[in-house]
Protein backbone atom coordinates (compact mmCIF):
# COMPACT_ATOMS: atom_id res chain seq x y z
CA UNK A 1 0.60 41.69 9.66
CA UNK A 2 -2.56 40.42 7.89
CA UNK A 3 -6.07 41.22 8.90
CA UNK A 4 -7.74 38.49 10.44
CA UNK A 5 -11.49 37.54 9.58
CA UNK A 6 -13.90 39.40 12.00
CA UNK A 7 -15.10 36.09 13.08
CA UNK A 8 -11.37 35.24 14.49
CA UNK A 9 -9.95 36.66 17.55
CA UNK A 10 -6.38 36.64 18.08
CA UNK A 11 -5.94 34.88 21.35
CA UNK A 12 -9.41 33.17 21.67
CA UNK A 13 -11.30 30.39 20.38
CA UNK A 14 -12.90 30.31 17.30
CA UNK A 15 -16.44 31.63 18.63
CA UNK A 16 -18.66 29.56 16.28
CA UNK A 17 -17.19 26.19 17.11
CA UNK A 18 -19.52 23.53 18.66
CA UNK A 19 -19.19 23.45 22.79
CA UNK A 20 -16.11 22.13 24.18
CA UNK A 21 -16.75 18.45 25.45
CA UNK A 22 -14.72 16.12 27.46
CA UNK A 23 -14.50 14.22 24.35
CA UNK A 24 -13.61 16.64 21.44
CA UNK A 25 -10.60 17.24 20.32
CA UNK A 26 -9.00 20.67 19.75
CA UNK A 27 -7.37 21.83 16.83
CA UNK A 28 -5.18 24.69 16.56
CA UNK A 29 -5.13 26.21 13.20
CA UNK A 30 -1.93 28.30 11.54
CA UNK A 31 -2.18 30.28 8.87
CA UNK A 32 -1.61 34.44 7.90
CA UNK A 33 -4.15 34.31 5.25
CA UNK A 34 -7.74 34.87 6.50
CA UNK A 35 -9.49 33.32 3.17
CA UNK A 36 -7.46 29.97 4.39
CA UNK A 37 -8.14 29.87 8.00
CA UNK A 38 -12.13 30.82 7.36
CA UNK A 39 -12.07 27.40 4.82
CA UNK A 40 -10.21 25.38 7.06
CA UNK A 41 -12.50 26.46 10.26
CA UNK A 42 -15.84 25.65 8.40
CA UNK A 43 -14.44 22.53 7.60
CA UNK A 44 -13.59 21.21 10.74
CA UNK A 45 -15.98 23.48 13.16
CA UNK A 46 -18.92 21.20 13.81
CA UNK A 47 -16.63 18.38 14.86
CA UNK A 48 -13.43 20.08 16.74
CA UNK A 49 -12.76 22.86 19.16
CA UNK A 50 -10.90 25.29 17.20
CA UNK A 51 -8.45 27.69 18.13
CA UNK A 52 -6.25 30.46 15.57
CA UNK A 53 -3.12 31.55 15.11
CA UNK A 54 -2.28 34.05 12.12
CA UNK A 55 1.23 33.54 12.37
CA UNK A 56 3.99 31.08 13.85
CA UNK A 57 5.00 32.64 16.83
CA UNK A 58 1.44 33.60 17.80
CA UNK A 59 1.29 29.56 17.56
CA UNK A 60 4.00 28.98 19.84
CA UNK A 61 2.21 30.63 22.62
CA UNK A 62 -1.54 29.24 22.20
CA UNK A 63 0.21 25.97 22.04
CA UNK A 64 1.89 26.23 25.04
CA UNK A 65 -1.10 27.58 26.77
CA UNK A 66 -4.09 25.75 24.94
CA UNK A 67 -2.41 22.22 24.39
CA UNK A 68 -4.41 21.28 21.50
CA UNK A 69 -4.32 17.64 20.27
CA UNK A 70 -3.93 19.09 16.72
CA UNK A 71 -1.84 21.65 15.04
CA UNK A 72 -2.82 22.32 11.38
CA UNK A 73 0.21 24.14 9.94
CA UNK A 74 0.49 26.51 6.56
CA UNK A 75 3.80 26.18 5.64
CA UNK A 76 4.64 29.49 3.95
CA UNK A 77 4.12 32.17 6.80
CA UNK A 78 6.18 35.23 7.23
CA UNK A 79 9.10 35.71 9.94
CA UNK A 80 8.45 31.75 11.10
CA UNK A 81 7.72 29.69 8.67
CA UNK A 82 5.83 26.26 9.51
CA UNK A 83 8.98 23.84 9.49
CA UNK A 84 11.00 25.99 12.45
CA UNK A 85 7.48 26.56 14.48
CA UNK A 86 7.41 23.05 13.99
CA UNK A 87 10.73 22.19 15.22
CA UNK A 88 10.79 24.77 18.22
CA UNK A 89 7.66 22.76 19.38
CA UNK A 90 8.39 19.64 18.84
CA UNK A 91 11.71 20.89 20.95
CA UNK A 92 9.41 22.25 23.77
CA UNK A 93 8.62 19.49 26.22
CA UNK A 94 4.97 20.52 26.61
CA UNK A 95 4.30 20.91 23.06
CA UNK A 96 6.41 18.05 21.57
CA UNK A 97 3.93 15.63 22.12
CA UNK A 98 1.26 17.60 19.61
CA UNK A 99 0.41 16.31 16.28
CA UNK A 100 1.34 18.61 13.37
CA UNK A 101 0.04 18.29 9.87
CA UNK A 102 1.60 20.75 7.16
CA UNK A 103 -0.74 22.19 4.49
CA UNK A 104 1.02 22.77 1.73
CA UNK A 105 0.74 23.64 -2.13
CA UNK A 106 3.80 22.02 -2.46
CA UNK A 107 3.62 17.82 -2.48
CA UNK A 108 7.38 16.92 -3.90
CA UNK A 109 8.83 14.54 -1.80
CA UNK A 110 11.51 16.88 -1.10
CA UNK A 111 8.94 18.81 0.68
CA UNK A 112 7.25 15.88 2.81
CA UNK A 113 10.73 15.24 3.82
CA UNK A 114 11.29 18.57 4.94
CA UNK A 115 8.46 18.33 6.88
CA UNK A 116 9.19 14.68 7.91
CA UNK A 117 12.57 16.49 9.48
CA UNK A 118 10.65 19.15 11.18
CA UNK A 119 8.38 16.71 13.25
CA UNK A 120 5.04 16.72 10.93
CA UNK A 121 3.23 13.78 11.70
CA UNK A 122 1.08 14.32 7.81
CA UNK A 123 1.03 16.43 5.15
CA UNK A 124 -2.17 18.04 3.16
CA UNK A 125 -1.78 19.31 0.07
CA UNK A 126 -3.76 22.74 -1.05
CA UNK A 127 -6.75 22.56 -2.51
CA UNK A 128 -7.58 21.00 0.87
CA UNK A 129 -10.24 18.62 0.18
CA UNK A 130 -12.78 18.92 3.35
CA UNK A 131 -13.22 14.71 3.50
CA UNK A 132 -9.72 14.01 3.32
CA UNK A 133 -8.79 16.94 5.89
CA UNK A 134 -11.66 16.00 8.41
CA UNK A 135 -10.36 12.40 8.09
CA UNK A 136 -6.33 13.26 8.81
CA UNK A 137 -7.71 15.37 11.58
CA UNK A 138 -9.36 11.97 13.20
CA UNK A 139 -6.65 9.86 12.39
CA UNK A 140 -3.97 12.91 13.79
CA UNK A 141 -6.08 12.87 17.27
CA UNK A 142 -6.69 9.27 17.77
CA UNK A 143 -2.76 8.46 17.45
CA UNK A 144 -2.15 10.80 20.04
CA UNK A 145 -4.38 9.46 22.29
CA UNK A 146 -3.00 5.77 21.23
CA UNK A 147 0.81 7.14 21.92
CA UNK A 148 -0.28 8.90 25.39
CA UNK A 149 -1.94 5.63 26.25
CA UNK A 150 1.19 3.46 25.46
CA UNK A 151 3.43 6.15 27.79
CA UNK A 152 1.76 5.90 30.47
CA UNK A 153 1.74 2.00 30.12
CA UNK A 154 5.42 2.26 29.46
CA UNK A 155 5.79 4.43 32.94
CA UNK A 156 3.39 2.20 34.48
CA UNK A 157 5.11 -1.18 33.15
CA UNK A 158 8.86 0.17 32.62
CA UNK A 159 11.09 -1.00 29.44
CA UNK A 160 14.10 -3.18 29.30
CA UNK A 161 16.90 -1.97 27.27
CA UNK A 162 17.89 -3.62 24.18
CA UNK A 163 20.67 -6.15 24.26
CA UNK A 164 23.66 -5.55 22.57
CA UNK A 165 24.24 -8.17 19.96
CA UNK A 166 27.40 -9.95 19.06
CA UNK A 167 28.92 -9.83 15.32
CA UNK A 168 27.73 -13.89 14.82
CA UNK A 169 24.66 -12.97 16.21
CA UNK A 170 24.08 -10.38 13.34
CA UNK A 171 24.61 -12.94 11.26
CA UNK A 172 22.53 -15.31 12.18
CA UNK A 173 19.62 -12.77 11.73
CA UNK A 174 20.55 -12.47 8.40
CA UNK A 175 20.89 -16.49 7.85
CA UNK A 176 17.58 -16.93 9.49
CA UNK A 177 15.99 -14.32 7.03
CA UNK A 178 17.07 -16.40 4.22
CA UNK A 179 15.43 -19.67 5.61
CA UNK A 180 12.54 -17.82 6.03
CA UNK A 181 11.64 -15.74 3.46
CA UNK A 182 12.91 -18.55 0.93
CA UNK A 183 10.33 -20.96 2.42
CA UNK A 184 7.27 -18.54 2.32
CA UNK A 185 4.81 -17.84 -0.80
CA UNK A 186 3.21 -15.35 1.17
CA UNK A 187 3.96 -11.62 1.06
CA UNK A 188 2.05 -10.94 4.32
CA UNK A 189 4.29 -13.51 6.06
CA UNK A 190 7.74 -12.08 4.81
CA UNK A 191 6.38 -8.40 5.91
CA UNK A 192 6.51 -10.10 9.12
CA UNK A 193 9.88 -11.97 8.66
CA UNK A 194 11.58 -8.87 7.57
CA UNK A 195 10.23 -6.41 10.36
CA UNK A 196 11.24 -9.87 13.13
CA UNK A 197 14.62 -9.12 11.71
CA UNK A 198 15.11 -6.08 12.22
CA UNK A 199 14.13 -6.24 15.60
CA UNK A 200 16.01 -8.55 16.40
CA UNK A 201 19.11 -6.07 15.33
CA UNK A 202 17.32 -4.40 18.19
CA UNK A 203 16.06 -1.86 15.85
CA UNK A 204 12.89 -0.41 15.36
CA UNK A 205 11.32 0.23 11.96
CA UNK A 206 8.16 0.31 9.40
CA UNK A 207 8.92 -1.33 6.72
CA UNK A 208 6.93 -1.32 3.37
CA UNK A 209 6.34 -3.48 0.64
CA UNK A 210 4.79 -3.09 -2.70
CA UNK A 211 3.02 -5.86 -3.10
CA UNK A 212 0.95 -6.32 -6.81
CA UNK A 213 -2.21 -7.03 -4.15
CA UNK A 214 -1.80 -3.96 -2.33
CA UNK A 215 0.88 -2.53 -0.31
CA UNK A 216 1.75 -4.58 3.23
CA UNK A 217 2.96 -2.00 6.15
CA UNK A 218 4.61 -3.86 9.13
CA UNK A 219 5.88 -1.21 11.90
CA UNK A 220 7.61 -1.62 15.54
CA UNK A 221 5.42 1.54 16.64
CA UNK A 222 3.14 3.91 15.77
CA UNK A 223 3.39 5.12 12.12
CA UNK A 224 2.84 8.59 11.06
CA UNK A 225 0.68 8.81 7.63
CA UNK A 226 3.83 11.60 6.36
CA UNK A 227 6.50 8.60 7.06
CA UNK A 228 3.70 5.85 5.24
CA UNK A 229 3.45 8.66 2.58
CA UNK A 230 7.42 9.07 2.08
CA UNK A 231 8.21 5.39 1.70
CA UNK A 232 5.85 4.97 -0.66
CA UNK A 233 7.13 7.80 -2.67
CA UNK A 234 10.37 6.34 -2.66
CA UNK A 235 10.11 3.10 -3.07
CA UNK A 236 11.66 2.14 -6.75
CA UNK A 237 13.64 4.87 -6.37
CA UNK A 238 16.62 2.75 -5.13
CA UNK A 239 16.89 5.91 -2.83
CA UNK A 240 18.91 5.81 1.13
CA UNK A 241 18.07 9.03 2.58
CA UNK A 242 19.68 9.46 5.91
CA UNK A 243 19.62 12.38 8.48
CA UNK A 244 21.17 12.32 11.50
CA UNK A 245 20.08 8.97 13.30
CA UNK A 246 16.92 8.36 11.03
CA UNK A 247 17.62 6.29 7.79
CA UNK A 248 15.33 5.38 5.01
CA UNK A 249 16.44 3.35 2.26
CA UNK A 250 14.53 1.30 -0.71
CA UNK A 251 14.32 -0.78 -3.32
CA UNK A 252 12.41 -1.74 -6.53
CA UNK A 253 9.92 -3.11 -4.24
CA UNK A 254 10.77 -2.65 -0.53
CA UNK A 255 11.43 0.58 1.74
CA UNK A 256 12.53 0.39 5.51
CA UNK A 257 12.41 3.72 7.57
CA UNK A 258 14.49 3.34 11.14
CA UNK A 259 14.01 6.43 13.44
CA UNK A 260 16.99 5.71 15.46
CA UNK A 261 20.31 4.13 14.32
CA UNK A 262 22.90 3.24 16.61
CA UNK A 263 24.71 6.31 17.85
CA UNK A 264 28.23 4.94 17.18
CA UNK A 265 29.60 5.28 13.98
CA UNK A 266 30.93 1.93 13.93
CA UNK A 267 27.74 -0.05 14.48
CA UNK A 268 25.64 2.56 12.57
CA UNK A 269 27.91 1.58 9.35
CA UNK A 270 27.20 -1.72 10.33
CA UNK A 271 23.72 -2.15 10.73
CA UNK A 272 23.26 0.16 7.83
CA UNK A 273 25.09 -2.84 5.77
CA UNK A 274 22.77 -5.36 7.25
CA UNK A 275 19.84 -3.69 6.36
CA UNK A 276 20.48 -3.33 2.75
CA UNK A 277 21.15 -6.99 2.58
CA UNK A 278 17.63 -7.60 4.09
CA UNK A 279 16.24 -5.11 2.02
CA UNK A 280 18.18 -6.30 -1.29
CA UNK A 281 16.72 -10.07 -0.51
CA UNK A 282 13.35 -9.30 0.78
CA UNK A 283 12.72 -7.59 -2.31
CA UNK A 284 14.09 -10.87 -4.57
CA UNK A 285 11.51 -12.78 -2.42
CA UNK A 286 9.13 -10.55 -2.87
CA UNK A 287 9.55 -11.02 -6.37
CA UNK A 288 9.57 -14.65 -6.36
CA UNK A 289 6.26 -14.40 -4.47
CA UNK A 290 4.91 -12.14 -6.93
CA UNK A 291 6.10 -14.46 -9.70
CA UNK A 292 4.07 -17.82 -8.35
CA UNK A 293 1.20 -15.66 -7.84
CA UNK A 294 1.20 -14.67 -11.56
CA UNK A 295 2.02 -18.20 -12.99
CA UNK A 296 -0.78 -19.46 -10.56
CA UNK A 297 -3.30 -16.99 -11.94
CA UNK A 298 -2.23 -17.99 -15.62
CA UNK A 299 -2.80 -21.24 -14.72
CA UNK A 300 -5.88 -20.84 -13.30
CA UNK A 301 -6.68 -18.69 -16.61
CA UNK A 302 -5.26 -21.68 -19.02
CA UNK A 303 -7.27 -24.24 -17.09
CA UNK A 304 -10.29 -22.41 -17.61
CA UNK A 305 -9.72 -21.85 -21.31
CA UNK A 306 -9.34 -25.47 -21.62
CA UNK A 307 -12.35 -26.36 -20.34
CA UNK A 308 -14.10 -23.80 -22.04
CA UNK A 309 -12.74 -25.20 -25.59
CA UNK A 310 -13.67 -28.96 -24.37
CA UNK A 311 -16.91 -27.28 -24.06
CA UNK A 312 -17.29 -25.64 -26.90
CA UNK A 313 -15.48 -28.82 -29.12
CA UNK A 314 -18.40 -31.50 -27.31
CA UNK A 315 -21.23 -28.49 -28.14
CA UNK A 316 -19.89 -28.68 -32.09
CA UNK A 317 -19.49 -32.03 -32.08
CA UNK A 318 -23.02 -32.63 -31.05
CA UNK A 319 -24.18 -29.94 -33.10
CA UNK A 320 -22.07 -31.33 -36.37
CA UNK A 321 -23.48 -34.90 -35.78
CA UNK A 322 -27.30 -33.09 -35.62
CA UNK A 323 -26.43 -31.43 -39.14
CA UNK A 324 -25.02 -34.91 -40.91
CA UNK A 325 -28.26 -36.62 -39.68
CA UNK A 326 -30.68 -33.82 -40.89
CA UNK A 327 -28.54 -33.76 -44.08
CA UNK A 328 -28.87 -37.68 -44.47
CA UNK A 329 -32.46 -37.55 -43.84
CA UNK A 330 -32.88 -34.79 -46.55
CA UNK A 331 -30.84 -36.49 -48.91
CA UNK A 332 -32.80 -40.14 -48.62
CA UNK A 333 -35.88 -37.69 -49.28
CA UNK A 334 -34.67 -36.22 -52.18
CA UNK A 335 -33.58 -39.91 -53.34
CA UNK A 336 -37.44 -40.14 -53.74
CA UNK A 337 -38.04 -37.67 -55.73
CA UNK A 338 -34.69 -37.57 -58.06
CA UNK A 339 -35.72 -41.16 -59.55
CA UNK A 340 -31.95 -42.58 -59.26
CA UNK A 341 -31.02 -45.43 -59.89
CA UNK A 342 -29.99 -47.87 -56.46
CA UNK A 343 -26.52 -47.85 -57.75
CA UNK A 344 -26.61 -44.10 -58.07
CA UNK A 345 -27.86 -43.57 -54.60
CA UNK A 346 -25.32 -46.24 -52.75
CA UNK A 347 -22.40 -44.49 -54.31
CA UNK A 348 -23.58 -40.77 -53.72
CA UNK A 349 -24.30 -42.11 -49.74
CA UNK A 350 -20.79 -43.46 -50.03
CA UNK A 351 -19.30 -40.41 -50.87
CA UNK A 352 -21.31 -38.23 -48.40
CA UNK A 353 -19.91 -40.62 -45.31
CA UNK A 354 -16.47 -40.98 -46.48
CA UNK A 355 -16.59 -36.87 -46.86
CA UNK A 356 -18.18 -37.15 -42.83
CA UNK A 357 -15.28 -39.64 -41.77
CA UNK A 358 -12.54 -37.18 -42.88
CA UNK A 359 -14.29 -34.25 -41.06
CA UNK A 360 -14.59 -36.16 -37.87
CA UNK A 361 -10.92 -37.42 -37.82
CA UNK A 362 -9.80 -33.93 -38.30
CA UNK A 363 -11.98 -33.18 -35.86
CA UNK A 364 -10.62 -35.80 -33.14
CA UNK A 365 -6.87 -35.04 -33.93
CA UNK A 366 -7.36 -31.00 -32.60
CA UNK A 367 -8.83 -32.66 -29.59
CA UNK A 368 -6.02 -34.87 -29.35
CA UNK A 369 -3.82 -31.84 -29.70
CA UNK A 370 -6.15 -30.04 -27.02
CA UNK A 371 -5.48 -32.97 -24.72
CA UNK A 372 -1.49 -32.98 -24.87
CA UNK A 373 -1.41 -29.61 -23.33
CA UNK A 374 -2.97 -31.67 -19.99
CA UNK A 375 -0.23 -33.05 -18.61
CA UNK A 376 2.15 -29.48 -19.15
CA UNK A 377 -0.80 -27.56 -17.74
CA UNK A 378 -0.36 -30.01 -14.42
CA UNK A 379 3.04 -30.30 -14.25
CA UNK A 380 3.06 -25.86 -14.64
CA UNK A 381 0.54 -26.15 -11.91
CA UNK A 382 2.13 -28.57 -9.71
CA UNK A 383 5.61 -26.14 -9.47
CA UNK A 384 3.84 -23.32 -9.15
């Protein structure tokens, strides 16, 4: 067994951490290597009670007898790794309601998921960043307090079992999908249609889309920032992972995570088919969405380089009919003082304005050209 940091005792609190108040949280941290748990206490010791545990069965009994609202977790430990302390407490009805967050040097998905399966709540890769750890440390405690708030509402209150919907009934979910998310142009909305959906399958589920103006998360529930983290990852992918009753699956731009599919083979196959379709079409809309916004942001662009060259054409206009007025001024001066002959000067004056006329009708036919791109630019912006 490793040596633990003078400053650490075994079965104790960490002794420099700030006074316990009804307030502050307490985070347990796991780790065998001293260096670790030292960084991760200073980080975290002015703001959280803080408790150790050099190994994972040492953390199976302060949990049990310390409760602490947050378990930070090294996953690479000797005789218990993190995952199965993980899973025994998460199988422990005294500890299951604890957050755990894995810290990691490993940040594959393959890993989140592993820790996804285990009953992490977030993940933290190594280097830990203090910032980032202090701030999935907050966000760790204040979702347990949100979840232990909505149980004892739920206790309080009491919950109605889902109904069990007919076959038609599925259908018409789907078919109502469609109407929906073919009438919207907004990608918040069909976040909204999509998760109403699923619901109404009597499911619940986060679902995730990819949106060019930042991502749009619509859950049922509370969701973990390991389970935000994973469908992000795998979005694209085209991926369906699926583990016992929990089933992820996405597309180019949509991923849906369900926690609990229907127990019965029949209607788990089922559902699973109905959620691909919504999936598969929420992600054309999605597209279609993405697609107006573009062509309305190009047309906002081509209307504004339009007016900037009707600009710039009335500035050289102006500025061309300044110069042939300066340059007929000069020329009636140098008249003066070239001695021509009145016959002379008519036809050189002739010459200079029939030179000007040609100018300034290929001038007015690129404005004319200019202005037949007005009625495409509003019939572009009245489809779009």
């Amino acid at each position: 067994m490793n040596a633990q940091p003078p400053e650490i005792s075994a079965n104790e609190s960490f002794k420099h951490a700030s006074p316990v108040s009804t307030a502050q949280a307490t985070v347990l941290i796991v780790d065998d290597s001293p260096i670790d748990i030292s960084f991760l206490v200073s980080g975290l010791a002015d703001n959280f009670a803080i408790i150790v545990a050099n190994n994972g069965l040492m953390a199976l009994e302060l949990a049990q007898e310390r409760q602490p609202d947050v378990i930070l977790m090294d996953v690479s430990m000797p005789e218990l790794d993190g995952y199965e302390c993980c899973r025994q407490l998460k199988q422990l009805e005294s500890t299951q309601h604890i957050e755990v967050i894995f810290v990691s040097a490993h940040n594959s998905v393959e890993e989140k998921i592993k820790g996804y399966d285990a009953g992490g709540s977030d993940y933290v890769g190594k280097p830990v960043i203090p910032d980032e750890l202090q701030q999935k440390v907050r966000v760790a405690v204040e979702h347990k307090r949100q979840r232990e708030q909505y149980l004892r509402t739920a206790r309080h209150t009491g919950t109605a079992p889902l109904n069990q919907l007919t076959t038609a009934e599925e259908q018409s979910v789907l078919v109502e999908f469609m109407k929906a998310g073919s009438r919207t142009g907004s990608a918040s909305e069909l976040g909204e249609y999509l998760l109403k959906a699923i619901e109404s399958l009597g499911l619940a589920a986060c679902s995730y889309l990819n949106f060019s103006k930042g991502e749009i998360i619509r859950a049922t529930e509370r969701v973990t920032p390991l389970e935000t983290d994973l469908l992000a990852q795998i979005i694209g992918s085209k991926r369906v992972l699926e583990d016992d009753r929990r089933l992820m699956i996405a597309c180019d731009q949509v991923a849906v995570l369900i926690r609990e599919m229907p127990e019965e083979k029949e209607s788990a196959g089922r559902f699973r088919t109905h959620l691909e379709t919504l999936i598969q079409e929420a992600g054309h809309f999605l597209q279609m969405i993405e697609n107006r916004t573009q062509l309305a942001g190009l047309m906002s662009d081509m209307q504004n380089s339009i007016l900037e060259v009707n600009q710039e054409q009335e500035r050289i206009e102006k500025q061309s009919q300044d110069l042939f007025d300066t340059l007929l001024s000069d020329i009636h001066t140098a008249f003066d003082d070239w001695g021509l002959m009145e016959s002379q000067e008519k036809q050189l004056l002739s010459l200079i304005h029939q030179s000007m006329t040609n100018m300034q009708q290929c001038y007015e036919s690129g404005t004319n050209k200019d202005e037949t791109l007005r009625p495409v630019l509003d019939r572009l912006i009245a489809m779009s």
